[in-house]
C-alpha atoms as a PDB file:
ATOM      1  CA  UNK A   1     160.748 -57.412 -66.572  1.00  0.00           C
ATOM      2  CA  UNK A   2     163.393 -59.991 -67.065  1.00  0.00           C
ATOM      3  CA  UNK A   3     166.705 -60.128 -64.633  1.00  0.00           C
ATOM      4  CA  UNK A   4     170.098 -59.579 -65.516  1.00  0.00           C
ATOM      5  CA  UNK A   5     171.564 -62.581 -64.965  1.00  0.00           C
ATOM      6  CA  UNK A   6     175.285 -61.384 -65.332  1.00  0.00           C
ATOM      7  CA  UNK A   7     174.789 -57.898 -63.501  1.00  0.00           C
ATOM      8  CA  UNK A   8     173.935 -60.039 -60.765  1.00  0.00           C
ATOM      9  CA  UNK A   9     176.320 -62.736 -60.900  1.00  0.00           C
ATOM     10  CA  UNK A  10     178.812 -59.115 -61.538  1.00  0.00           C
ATOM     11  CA  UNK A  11     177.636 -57.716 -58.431  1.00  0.00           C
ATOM     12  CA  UNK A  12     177.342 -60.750 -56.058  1.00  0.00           C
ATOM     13  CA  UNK A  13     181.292 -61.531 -57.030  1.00  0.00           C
ATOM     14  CA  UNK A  14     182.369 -58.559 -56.602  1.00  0.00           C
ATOM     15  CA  UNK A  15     184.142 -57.890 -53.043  1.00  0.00           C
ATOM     16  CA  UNK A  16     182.779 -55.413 -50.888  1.00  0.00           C
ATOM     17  CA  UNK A  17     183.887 -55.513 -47.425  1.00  0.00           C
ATOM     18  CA  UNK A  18     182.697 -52.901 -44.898  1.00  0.00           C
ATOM     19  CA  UNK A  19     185.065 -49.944 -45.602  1.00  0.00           C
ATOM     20  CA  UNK A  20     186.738 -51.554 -48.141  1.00  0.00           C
ATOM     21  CA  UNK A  21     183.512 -50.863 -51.113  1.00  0.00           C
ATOM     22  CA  UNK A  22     185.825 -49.584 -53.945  1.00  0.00           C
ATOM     23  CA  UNK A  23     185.523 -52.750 -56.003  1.00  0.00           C
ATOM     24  CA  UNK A  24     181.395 -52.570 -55.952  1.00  0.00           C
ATOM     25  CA  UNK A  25     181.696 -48.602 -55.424  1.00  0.00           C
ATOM     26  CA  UNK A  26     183.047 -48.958 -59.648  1.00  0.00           C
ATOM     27  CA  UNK A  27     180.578 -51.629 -60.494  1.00  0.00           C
ATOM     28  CA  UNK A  28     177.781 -49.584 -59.219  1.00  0.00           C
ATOM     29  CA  UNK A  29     178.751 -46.307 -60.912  1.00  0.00           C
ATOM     30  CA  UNK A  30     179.263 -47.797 -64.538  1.00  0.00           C
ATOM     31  CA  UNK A  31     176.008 -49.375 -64.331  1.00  0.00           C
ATOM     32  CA  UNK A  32     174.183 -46.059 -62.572  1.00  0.00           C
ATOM     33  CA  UNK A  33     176.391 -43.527 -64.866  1.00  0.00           C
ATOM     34  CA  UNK A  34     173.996 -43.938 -68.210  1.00  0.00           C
ATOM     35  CA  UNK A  35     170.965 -43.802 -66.001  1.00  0.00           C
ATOM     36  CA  UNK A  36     171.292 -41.060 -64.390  1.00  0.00           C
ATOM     37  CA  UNK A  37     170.875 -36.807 -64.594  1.00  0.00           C
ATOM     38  CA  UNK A  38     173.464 -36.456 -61.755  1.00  0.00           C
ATOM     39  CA  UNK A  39     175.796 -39.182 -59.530  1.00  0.00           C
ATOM     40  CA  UNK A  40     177.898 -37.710 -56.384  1.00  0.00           C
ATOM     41  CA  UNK A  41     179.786 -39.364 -54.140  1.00  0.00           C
ATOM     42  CA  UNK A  42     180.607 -38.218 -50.596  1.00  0.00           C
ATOM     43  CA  UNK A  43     183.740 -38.437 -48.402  1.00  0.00           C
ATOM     44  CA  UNK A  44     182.081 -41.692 -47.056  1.00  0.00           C
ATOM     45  CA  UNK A  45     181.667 -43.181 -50.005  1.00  0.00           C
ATOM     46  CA  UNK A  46     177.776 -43.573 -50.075  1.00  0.00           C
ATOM     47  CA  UNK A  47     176.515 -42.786 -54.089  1.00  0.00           C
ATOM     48  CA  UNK A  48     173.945 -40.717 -54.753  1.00  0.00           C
ATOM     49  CA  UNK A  49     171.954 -40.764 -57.704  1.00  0.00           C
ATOM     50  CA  UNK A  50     169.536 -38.354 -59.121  1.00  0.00           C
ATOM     51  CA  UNK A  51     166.949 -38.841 -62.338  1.00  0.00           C
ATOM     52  CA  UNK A  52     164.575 -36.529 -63.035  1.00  0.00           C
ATOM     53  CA  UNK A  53     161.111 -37.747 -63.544  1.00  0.00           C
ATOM     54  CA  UNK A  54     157.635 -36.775 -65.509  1.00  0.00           C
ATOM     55  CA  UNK A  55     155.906 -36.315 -62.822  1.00  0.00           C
ATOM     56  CA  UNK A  56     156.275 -34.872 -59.102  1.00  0.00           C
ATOM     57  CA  UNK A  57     156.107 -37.711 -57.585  1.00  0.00           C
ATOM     58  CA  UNK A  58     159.291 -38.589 -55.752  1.00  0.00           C
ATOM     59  CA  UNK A  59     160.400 -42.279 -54.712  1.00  0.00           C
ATOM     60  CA  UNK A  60     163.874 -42.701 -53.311  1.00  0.00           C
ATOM     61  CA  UNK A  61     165.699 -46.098 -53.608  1.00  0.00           C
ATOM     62  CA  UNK A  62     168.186 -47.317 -51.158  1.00  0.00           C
ATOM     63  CA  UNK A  63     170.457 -49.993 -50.674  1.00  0.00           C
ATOM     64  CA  UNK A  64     174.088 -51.154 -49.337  1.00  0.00           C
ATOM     65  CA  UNK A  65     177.101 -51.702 -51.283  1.00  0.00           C
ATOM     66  CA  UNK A  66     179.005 -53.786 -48.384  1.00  0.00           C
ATOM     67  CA  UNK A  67     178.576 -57.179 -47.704  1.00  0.00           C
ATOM     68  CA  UNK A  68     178.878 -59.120 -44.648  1.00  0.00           C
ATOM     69  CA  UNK A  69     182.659 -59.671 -44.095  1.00  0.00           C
ATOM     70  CA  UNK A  70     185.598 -61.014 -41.939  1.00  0.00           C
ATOM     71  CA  UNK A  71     188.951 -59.664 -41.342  1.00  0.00           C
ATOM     72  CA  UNK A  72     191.814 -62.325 -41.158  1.00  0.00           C
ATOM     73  CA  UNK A  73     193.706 -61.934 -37.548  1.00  0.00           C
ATOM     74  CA  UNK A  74     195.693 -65.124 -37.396  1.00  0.00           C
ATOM     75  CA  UNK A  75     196.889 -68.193 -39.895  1.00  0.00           C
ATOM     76  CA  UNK A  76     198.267 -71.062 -37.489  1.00  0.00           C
ATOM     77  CA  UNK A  77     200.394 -73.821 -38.589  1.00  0.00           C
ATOM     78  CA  UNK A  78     197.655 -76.351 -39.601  1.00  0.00           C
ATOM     79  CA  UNK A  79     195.858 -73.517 -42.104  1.00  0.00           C
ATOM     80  CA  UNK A  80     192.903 -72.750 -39.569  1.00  0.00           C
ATOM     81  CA  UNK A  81     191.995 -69.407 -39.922  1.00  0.00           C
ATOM     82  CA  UNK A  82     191.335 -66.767 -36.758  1.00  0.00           C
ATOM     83  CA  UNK A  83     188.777 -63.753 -37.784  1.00  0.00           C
ATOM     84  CA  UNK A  84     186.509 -60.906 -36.706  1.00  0.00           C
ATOM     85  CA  UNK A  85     183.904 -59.817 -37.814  1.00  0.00           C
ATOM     86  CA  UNK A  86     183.317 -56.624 -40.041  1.00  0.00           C
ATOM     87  CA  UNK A  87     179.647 -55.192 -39.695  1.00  0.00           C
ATOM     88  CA  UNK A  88     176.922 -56.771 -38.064  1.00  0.00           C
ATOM     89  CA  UNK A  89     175.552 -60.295 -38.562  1.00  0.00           C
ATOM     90  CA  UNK A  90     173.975 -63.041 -37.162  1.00  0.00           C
ATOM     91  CA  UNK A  91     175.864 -65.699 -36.580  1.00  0.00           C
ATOM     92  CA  UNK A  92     174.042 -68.310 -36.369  1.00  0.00           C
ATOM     93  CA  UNK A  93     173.718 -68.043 -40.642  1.00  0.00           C
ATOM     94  CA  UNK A  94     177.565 -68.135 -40.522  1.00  0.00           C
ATOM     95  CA  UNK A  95     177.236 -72.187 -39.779  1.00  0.00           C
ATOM     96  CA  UNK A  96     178.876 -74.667 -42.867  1.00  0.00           C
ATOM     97  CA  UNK A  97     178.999 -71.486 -45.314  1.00  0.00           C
ATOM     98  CA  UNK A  98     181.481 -71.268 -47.928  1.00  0.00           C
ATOM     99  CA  UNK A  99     183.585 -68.361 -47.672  1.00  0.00           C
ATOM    100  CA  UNK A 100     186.396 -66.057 -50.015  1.00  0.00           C
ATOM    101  CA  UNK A 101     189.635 -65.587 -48.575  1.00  0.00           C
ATOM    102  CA  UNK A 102     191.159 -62.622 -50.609  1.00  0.00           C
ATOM    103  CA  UNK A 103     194.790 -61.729 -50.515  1.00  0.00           C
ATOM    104  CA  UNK A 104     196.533 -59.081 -51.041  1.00  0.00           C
ATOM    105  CA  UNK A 105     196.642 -60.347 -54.518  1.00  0.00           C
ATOM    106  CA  UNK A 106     192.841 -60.481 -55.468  1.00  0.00           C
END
C-alpha cells in the first residue's frame, strides 16, 4: 500500500480547530464521497460513512477531524500573544513548537 503523500500534507494543513472543523469537515467529505454507499452528517458535525461489504463481517473506523488548538485572548504591544486552550492536551508537548496564527483572513 503506498501513502498519499499530498492527501496528507492536504489534511495536516488544513485548519481544524475544536468547533471550528468546517475546513477538514469539506476535505474529508470529497475524499469519503466516491468511497462510499451512504455519508450523513449530524447537527454536531461528526461524518458518518457507510460501505457495504462482501461479507458480514463488520469493522468500524474512527477518528477526529479537530486538532489541538488555541484561541487568541490578547495581542499586547510588543506582539506576545495571550491564549487558551481549545480541547485537551498535554502541555508539556506544547514546549518550542511552531504554531499557525490564523486571522480572520485565512
Amino acid at each position: 500500500m503506498s501513502i498519499n503523500f499530498k492527501l496528507l500534507k492536504q489534511i495536516c494543513e488544513t485548519p481544524g480547530a475544536p468547533g471550528y472543523e468546517q475546513r477538514i469537515r469539506q476535505v474529508v467529505l470529497h475524499e469519503v464521497k466516491k468511497l462510499a454507499d451512504k455519508v450523513t452528517i449530524d447537527n454536531m458535525g461528526n461524518v458518518t460513512v457507510f460501505r457495504k461489504g462482501k461479507k458480514d463481517k463488520k469493522v468500524m473506523v474512527a477518528a477526529h477531524m479537530d486538532e489541538i488548538s488555541f484561541i487568541v485572548t490578547h495581542i499586547d504591544d510588543k506582539g506576545f500573544v495571550r491564549f487558551h486552550t481549545l480541547g485537551g492536551f498535554d502541555a508539556k508537548t506544547l514546549t518550542a513548537q511552531r504554531v499557525i496564527v490564523h486571522g480572520k483572513k485565512i
